[in-house]
C-alpha atoms as a PDB file:
ATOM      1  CA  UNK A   1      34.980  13.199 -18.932  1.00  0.00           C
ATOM      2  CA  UNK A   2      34.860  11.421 -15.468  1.00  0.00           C
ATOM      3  CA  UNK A   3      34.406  14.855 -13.927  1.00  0.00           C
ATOM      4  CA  UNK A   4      31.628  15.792 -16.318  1.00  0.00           C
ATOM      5  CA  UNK A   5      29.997  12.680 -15.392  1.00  0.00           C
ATOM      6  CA  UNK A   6      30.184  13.177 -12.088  1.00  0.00           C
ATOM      7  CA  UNK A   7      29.037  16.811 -11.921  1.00  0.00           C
ATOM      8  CA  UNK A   8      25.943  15.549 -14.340  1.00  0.00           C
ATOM      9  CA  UNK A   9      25.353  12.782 -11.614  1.00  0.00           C
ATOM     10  CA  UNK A  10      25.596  15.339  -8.740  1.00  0.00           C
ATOM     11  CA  UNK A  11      22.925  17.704 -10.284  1.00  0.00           C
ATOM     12  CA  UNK A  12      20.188  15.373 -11.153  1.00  0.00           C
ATOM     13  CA  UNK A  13      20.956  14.925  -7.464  1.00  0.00           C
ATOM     14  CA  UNK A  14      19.839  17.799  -6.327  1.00  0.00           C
ATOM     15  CA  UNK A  15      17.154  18.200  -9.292  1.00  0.00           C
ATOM     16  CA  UNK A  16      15.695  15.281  -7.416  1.00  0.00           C
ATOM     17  CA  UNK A  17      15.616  16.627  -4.027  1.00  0.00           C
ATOM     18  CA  UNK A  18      14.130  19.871  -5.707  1.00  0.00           C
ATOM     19  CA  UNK A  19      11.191  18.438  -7.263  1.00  0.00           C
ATOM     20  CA  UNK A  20      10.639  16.287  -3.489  1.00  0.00           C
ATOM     21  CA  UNK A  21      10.536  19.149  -1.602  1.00  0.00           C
ATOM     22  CA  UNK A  22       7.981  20.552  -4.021  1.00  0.00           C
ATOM     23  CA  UNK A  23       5.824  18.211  -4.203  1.00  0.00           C
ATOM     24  CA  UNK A  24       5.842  17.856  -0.157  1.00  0.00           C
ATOM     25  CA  UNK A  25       5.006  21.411  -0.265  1.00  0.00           C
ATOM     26  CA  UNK A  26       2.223  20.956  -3.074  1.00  0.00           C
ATOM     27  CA  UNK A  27       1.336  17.682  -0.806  1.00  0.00           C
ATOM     28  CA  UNK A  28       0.559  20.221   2.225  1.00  0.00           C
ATOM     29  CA  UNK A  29      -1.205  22.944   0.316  1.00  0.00           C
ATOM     30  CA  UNK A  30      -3.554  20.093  -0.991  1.00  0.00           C
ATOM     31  CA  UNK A  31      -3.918  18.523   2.480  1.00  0.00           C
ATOM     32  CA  UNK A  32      -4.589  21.973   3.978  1.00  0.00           C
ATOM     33  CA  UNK A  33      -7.868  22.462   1.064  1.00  0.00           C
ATOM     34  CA  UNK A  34      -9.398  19.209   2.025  1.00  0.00           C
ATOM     35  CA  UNK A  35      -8.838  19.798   5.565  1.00  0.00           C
ATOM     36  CA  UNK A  36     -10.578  23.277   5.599  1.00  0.00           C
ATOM     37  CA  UNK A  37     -13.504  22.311   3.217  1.00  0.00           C
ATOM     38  CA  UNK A  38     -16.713  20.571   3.877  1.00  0.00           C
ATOM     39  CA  UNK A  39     -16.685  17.175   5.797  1.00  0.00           C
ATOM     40  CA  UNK A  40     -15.892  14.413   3.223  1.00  0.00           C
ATOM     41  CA  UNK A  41     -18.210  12.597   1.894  1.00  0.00           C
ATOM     42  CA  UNK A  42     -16.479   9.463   0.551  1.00  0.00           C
ATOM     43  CA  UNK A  43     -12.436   8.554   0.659  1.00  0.00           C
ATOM     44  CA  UNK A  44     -12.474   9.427  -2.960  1.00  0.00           C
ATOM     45  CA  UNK A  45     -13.324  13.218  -1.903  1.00  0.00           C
ATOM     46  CA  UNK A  46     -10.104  13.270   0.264  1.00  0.00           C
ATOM     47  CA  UNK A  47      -7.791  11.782  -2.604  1.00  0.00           C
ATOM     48  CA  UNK A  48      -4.483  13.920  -3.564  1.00  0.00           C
ATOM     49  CA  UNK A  49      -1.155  12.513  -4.420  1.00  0.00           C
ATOM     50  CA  UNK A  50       2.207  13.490  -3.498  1.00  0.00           C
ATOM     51  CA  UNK A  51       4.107  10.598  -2.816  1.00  0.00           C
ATOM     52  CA  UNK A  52       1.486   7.582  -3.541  1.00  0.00           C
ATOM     53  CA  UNK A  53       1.088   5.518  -6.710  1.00  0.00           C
ATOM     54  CA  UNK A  54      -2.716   7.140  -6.524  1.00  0.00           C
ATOM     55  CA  UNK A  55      -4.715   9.696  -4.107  1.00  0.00           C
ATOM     56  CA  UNK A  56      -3.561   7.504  -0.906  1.00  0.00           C
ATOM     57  CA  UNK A  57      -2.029  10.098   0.576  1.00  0.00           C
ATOM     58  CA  UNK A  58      -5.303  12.074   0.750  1.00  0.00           C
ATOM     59  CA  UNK A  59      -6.869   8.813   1.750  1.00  0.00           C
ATOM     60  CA  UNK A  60      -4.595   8.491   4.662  1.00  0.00           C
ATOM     61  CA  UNK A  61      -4.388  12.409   5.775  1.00  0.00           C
ATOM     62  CA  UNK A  62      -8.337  12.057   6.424  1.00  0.00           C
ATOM     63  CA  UNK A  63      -8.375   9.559   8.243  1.00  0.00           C
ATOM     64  CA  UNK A  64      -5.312  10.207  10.785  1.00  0.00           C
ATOM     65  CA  UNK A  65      -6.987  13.153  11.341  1.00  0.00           C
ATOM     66  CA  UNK A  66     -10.290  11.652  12.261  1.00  0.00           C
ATOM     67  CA  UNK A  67      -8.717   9.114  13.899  1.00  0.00           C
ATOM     68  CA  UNK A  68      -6.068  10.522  15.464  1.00  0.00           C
ATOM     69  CA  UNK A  69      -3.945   7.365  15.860  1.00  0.00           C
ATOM     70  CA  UNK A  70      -2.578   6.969  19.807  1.00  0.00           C
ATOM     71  CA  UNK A  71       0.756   5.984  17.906  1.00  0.00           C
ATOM     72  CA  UNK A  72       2.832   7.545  15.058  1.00  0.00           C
ATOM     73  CA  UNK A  73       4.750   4.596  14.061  1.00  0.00           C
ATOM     74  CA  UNK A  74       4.067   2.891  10.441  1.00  0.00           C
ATOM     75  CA  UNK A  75       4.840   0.045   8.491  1.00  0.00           C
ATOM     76  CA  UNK A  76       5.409  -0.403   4.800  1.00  0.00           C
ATOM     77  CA  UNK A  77       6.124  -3.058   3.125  1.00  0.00           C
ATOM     78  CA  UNK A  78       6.399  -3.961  -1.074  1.00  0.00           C
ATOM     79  CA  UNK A  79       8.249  -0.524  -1.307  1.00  0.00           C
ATOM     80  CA  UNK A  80      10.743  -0.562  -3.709  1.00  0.00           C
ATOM     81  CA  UNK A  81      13.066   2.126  -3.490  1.00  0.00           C
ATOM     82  CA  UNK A  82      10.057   4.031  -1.407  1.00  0.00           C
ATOM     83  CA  UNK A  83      10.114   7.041  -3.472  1.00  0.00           C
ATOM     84  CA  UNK A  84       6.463   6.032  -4.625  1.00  0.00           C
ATOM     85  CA  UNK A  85       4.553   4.466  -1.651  1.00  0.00           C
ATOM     86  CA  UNK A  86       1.486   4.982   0.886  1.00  0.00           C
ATOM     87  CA  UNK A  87       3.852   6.434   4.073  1.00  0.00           C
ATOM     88  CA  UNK A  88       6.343   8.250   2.769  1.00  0.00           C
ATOM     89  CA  UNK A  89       4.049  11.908   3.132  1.00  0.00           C
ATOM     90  CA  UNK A  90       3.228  10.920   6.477  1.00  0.00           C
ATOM     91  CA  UNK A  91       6.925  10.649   7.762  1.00  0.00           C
ATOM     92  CA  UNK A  92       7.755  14.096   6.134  1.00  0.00           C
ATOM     93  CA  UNK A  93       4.338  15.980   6.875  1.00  0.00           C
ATOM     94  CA  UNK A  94       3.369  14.625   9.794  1.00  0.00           C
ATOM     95  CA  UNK A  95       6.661  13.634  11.252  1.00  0.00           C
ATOM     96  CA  UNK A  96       5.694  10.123  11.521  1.00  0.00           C
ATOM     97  CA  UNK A  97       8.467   7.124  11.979  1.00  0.00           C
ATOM     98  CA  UNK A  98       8.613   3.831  10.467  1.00  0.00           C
ATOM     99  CA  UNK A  99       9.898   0.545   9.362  1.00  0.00           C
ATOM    100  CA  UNK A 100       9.956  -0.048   5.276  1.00  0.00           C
ATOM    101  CA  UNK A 101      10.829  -3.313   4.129  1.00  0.00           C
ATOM    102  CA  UNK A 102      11.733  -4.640   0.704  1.00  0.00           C
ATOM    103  CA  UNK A 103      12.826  -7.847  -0.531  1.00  0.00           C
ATOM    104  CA  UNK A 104      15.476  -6.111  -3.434  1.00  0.00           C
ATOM    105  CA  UNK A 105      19.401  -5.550  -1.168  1.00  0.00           C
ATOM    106  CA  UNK A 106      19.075  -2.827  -4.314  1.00  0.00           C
ATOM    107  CA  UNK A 107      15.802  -0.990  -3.247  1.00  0.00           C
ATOM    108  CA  UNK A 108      16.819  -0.691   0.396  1.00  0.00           C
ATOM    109  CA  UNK A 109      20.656   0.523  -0.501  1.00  0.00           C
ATOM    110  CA  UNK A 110      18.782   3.603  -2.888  1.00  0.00           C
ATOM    111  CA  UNK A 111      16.887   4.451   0.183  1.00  0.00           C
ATOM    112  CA  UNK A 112      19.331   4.549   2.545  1.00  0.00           C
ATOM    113  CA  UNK A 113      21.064   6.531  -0.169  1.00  0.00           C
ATOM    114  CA  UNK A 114      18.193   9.265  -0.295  1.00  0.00           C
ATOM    115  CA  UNK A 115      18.498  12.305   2.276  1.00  0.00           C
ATOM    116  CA  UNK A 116      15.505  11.404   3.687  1.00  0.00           C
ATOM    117  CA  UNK A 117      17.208   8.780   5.248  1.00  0.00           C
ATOM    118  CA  UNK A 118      19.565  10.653   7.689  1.00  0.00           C
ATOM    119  CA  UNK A 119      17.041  13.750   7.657  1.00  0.00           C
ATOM    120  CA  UNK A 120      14.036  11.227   9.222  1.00  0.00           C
ATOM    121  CA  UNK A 121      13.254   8.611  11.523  1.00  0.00           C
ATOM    122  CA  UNK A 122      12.951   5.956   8.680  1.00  0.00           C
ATOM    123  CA  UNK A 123      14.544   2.175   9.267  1.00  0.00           C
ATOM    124  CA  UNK A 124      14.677   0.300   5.825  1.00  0.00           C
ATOM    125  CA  UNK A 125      15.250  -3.636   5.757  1.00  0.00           C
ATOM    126  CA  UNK A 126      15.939  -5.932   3.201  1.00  0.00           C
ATOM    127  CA  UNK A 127      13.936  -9.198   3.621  1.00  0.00           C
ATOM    128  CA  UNK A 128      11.562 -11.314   1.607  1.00  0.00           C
ATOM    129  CA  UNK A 129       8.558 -11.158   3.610  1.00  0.00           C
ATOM    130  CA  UNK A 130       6.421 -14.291   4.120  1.00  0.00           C
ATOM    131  CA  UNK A 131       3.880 -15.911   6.468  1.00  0.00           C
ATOM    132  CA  UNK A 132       6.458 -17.664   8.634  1.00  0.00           C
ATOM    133  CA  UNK A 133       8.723 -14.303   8.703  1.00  0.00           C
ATOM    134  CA  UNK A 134       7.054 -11.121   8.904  1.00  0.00           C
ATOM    135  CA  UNK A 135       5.960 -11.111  13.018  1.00  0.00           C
ATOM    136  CA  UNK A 136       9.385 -12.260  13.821  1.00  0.00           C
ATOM    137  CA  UNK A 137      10.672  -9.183  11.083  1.00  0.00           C
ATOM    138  CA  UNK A 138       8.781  -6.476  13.075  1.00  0.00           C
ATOM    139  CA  UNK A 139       9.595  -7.569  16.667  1.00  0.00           C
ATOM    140  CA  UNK A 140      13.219  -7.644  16.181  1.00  0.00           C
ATOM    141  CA  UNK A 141      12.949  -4.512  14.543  1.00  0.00           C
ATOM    142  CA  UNK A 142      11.192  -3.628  17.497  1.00  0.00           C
ATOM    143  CA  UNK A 143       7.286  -3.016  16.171  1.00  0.00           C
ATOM    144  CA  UNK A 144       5.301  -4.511  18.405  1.00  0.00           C
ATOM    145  CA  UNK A 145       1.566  -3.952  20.264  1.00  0.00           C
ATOM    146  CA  UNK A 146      -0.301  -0.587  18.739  1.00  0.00           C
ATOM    147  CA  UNK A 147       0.664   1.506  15.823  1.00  0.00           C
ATOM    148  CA  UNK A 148      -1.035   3.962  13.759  1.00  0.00           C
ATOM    149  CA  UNK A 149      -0.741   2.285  10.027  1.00  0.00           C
ATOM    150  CA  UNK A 150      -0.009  -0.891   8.305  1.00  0.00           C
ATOM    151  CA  UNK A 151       0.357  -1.207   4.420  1.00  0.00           C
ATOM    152  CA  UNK A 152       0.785  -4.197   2.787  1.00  0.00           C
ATOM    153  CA  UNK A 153       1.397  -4.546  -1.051  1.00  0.00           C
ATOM    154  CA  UNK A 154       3.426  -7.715  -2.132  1.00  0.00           C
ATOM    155  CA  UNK A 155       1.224  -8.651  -4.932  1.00  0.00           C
ATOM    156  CA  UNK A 156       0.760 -12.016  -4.105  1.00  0.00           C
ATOM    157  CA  UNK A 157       0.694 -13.373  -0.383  1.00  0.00           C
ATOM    158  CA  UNK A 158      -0.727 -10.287   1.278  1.00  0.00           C
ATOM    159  CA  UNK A 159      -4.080 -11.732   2.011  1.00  0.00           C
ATOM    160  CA  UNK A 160      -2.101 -14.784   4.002  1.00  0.00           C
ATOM    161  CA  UNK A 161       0.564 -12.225   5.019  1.00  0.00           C
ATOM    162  CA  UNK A 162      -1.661 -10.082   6.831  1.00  0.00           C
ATOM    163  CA  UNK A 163      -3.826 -13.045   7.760  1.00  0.00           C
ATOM    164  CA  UNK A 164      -0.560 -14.363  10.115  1.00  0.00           C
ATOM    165  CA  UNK A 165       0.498 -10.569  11.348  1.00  0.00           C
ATOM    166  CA  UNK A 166      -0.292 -10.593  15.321  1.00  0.00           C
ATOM    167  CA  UNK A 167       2.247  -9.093  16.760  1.00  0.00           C
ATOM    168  CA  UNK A 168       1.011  -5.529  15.941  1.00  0.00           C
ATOM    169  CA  UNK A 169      -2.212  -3.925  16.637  1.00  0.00           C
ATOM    170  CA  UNK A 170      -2.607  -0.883  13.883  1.00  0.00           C
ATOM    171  CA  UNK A 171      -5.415   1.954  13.849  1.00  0.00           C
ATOM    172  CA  UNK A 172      -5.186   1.765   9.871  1.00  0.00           C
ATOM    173  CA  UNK A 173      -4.541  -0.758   7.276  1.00  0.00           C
ATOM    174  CA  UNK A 174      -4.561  -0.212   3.813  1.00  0.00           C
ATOM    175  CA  UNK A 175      -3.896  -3.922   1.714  1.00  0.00           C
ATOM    176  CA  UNK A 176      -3.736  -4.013  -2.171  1.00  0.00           C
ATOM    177  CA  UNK A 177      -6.711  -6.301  -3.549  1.00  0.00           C
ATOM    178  CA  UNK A 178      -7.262  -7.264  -6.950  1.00  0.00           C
ATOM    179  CA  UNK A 179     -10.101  -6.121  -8.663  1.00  0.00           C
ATOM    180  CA  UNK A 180     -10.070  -8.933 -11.343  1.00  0.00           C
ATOM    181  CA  UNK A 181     -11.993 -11.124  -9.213  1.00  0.00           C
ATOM    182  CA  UNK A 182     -15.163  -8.750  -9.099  1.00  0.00           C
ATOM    183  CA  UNK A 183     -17.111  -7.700  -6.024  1.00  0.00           C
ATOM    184  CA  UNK A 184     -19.166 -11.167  -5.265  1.00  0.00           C
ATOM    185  CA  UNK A 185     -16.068 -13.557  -4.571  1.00  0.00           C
ATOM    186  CA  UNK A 186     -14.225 -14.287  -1.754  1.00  0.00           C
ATOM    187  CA  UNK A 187     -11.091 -15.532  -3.028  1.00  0.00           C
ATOM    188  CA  UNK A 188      -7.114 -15.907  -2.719  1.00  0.00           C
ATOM    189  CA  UNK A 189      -4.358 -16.708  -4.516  1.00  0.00           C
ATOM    190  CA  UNK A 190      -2.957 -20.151  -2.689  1.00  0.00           C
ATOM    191  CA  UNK A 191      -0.070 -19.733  -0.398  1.00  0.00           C
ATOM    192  CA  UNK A 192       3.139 -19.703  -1.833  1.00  0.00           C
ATOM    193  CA  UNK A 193       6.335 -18.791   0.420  1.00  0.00           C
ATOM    194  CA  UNK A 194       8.365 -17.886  -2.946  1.00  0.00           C
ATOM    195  CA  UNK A 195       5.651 -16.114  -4.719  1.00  0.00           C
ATOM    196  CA  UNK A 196       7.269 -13.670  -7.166  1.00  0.00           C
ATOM    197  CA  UNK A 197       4.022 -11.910  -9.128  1.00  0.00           C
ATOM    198  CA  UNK A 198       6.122 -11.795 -12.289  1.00  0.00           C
ATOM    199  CA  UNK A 199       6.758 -15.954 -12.155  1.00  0.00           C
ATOM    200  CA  UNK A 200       3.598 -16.914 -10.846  1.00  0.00           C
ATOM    201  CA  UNK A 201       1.603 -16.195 -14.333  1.00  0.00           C
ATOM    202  CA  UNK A 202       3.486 -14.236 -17.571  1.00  0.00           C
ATOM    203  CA  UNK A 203       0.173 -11.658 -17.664  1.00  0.00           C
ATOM    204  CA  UNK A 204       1.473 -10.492 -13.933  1.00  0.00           C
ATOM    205  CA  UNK A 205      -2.631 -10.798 -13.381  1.00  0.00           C
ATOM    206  CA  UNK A 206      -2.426 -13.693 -11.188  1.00  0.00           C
ATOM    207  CA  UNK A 207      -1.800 -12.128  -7.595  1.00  0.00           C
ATOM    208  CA  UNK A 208      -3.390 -11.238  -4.164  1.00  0.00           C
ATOM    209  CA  UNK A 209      -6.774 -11.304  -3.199  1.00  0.00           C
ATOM    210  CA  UNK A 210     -10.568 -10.149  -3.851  1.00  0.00           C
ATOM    211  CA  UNK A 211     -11.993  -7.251  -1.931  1.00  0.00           C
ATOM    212  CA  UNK A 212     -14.465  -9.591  -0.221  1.00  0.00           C
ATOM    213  CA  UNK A 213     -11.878 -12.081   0.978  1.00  0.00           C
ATOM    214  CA  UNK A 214      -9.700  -9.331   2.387  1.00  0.00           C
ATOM    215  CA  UNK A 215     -13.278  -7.620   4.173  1.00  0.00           C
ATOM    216  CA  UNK A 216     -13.730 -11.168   5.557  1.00  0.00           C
ATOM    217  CA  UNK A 217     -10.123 -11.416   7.144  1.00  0.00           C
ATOM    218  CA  UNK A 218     -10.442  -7.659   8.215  1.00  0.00           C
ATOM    219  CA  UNK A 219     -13.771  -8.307  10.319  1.00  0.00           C
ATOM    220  CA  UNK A 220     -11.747 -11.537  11.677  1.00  0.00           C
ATOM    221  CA  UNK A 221      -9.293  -9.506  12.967  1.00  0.00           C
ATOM    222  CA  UNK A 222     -11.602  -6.428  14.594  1.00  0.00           C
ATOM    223  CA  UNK A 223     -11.552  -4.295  11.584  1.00  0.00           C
ATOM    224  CA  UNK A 224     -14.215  -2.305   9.403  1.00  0.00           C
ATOM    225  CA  UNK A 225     -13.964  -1.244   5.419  1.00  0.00           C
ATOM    226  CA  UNK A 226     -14.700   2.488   5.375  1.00  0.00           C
ATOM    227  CA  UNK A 227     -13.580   2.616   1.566  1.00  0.00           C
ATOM    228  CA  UNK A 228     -11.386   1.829  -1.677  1.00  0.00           C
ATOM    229  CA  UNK A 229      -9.230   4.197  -3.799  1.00  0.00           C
ATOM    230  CA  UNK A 230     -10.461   5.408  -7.300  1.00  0.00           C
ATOM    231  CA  UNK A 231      -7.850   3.652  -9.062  1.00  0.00           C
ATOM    232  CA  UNK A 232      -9.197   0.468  -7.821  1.00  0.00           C
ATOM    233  CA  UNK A 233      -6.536  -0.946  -6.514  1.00  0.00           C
ATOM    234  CA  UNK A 234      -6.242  -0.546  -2.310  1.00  0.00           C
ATOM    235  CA  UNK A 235      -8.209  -0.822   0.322  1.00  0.00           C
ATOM    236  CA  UNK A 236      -8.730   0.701   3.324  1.00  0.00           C
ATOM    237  CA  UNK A 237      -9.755  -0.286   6.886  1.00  0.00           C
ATOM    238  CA  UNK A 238      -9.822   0.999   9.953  1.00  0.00           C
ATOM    239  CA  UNK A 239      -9.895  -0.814  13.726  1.00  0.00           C
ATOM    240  CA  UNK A 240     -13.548  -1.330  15.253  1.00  0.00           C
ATOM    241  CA  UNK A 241     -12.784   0.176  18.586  1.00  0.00           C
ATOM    242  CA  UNK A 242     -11.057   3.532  17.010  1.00  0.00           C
ATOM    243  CA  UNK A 243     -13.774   4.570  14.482  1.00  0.00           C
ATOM    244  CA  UNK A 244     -15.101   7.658  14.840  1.00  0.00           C
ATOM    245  CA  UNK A 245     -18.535   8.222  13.967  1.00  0.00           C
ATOM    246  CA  UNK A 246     -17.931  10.246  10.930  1.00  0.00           C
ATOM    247  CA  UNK A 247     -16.107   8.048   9.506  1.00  0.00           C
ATOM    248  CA  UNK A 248     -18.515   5.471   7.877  1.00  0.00           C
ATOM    249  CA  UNK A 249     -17.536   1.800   7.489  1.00  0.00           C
ATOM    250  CA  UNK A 250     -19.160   0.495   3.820  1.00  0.00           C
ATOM    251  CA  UNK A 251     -20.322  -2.572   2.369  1.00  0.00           C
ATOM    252  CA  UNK A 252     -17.676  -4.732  -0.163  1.00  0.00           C
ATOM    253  CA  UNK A 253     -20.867  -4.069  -3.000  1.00  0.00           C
ATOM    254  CA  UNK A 254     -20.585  -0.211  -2.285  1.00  0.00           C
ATOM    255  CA  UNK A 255     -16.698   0.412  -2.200  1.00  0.00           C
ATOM    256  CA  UNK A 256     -15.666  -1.786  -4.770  1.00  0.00           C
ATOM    257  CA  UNK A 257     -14.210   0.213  -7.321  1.00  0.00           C
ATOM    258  CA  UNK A 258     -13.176  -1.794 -10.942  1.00  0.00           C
ATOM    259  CA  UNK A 259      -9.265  -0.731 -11.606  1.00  0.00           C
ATOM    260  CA  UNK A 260      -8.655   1.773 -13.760  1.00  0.00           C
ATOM    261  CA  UNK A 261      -5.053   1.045 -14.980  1.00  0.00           C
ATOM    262  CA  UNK A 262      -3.381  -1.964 -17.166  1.00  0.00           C
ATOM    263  CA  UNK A 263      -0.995  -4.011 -15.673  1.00  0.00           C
ATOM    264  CA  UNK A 264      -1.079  -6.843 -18.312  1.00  0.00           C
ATOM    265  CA  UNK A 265       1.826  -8.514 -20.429  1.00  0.00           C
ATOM    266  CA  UNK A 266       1.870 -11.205 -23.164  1.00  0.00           C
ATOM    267  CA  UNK A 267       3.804 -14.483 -22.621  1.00  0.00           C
ATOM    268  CA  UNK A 268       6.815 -12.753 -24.385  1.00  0.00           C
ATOM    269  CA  UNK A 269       7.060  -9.590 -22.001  1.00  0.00           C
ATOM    270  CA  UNK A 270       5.457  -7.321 -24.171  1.00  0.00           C
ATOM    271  CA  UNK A 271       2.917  -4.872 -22.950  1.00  0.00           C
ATOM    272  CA  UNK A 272      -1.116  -6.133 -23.778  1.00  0.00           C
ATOM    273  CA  UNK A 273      -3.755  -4.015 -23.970  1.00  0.00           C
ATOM    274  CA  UNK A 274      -6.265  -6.447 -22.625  1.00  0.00           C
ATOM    275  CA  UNK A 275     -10.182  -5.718 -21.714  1.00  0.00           C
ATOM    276  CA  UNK A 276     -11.382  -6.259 -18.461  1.00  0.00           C
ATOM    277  CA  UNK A 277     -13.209  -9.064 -19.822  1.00  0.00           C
ATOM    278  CA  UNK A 278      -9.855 -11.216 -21.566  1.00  0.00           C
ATOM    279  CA  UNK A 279      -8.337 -10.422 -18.074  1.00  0.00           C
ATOM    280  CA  UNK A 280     -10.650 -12.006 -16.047  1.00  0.00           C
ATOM    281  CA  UNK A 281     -10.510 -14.524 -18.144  1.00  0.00           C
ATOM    282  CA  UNK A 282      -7.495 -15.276 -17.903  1.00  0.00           C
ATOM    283  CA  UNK A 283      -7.669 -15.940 -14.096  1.00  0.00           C
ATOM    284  CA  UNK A 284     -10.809 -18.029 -14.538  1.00  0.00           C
ATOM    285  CA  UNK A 285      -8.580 -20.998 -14.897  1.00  0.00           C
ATOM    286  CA  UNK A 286      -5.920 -20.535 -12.524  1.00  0.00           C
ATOM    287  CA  UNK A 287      -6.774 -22.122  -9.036  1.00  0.00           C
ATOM    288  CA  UNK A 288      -7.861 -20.004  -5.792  1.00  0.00           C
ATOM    289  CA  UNK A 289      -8.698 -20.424  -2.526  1.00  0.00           C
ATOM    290  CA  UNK A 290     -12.195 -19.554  -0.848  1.00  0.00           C
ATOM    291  CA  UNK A 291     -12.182 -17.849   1.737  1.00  0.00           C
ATOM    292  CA  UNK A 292     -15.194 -18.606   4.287  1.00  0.00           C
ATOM    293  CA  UNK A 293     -16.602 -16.032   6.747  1.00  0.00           C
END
């Protein structure tokens, strides 16, 4: 029985792998289409997915190649056991290296389980990132000074997170915002060093930051918004002094994009199918912070 167990165990192994490598190689065929068609009008024209939660890594693919980042590093962090995240089709299409961090001693052991691991230049670290840790997280894993793409997707502190990062200029930065607080407000989440998304409110609606509040920080820190994802859900921004003229920067009114997925639960756990309407609701009592230009 053991043996049958194990041999069961060994080929859902390599089923795994399997369907990886094919969708790195649908990944490439899709990146190759966009890359050969007409210029792109809007991010959402460059979307696939291959290894993303949504079309990031189409996102992401257009604009390294526009941009043409001076560095090749990345960093990730909010990844779970990175088999669905933002960087993982740039280490294995464009050879990119990076540091992935995840507060779960679980998430980071399945990584540096996966072949990916040994086959690629990939660091994974278990820590629960925070204001008063992440700078000294990166320069001891040695990140420091330019590099070609940040993503940040705690659900909760990343407007504060990335507000404290200084230790690393990149070209790119994609941060998670939540769309529940509409286009018009500039508004946060307070700062909370043990934020857990799941604790912090039983609908798991109460986290982050509005698109406007992260545009504000981004212009504080030298950056321009060039676009959203068609899910609704990230951000992206690119560094004033690398933007290449065909790559427009856009106004929070004209990128905002309303989610299109349910994350919502009832106090018991249970899945709710909530309108946008009862979920914004719901965060119309719970206490934010302004965020001023």
């Amino acid at each position: 029985m053991l043996r049958q167990i194990s041999s069961i165990s060994q080929r859902l192994n390599e089923l795994e792998v399997s369907i990886h490598l094919m969708r790195e190689s649908l990944g490439r065929i899709e990146n190759r289409q966009i890359k050969s068609s007409d210029a792109v009008a809007s991010l959402e024209d460059a979307e696939f997915r291959t290894f993303s939660q949504w079309g990031d890594d189409g996102i992401i693919q257009h604009l390294v190649r526009e941009i043409n980042p001076s560095s090749s590093t990345f960093v990730e962090f909010g990844v779970e056991n990175y088999k669905e995240s933002n960087t993982r089709f740039l280490l294995v299409n464009n050879n990119w290296k990076g540091l992935v961090i995840d507060g779960s001693e679980k998430h980071v052991e399945s990584i540096k389980q996966q072949p990916i691991y040994w086959q690629r230049n990939l660091k994974a670290v278990r820590e629960f990132v925070t204001v008063e840790n992440i700078n000294s997280i990166l320069i001891n894993n040695g990140i420091t000074g330019e590099i070609g793409l940040l993503s940040v997707d705690i659900d909760g502190n990343d407007y504060w997170v990335w507000k404290a990062i200084d230790c690393i200029q990149p070209a790119i930065v994609i941060c998670e915002y939540n769309h529940r607080f509409g286009p018009t407000r500039a508004v946060t989440i307070p700062y909370d060093a043990n934020c857990v998304r799941s604790k912090a409110h039983y609908s798991t609606l109460y986290y982050g930051s509005s698109l406007r509040a992260l545009n504000i920080l981004a212009e504080s820190k030298g950056y321009v918004l060039v676009g959203c994802n068609s899910a609704g859900n990230n951000a992206f921004f690119v560094r004033n002094d690398l933007k290449p003229m065909n790559v427009s920067s856009v106004s929070v009114e004209a990128s905002f994009v309303e989610g299109q997925y349910r994350e919502s639960r009832y106090p018991d756990g249970r899945l709710a199918y909530l309108s946008q309407e009862s979920e914004m609701e719901i965060l119309s009592g719970l206490p934010v912070v302004e965020v001023k230009p």
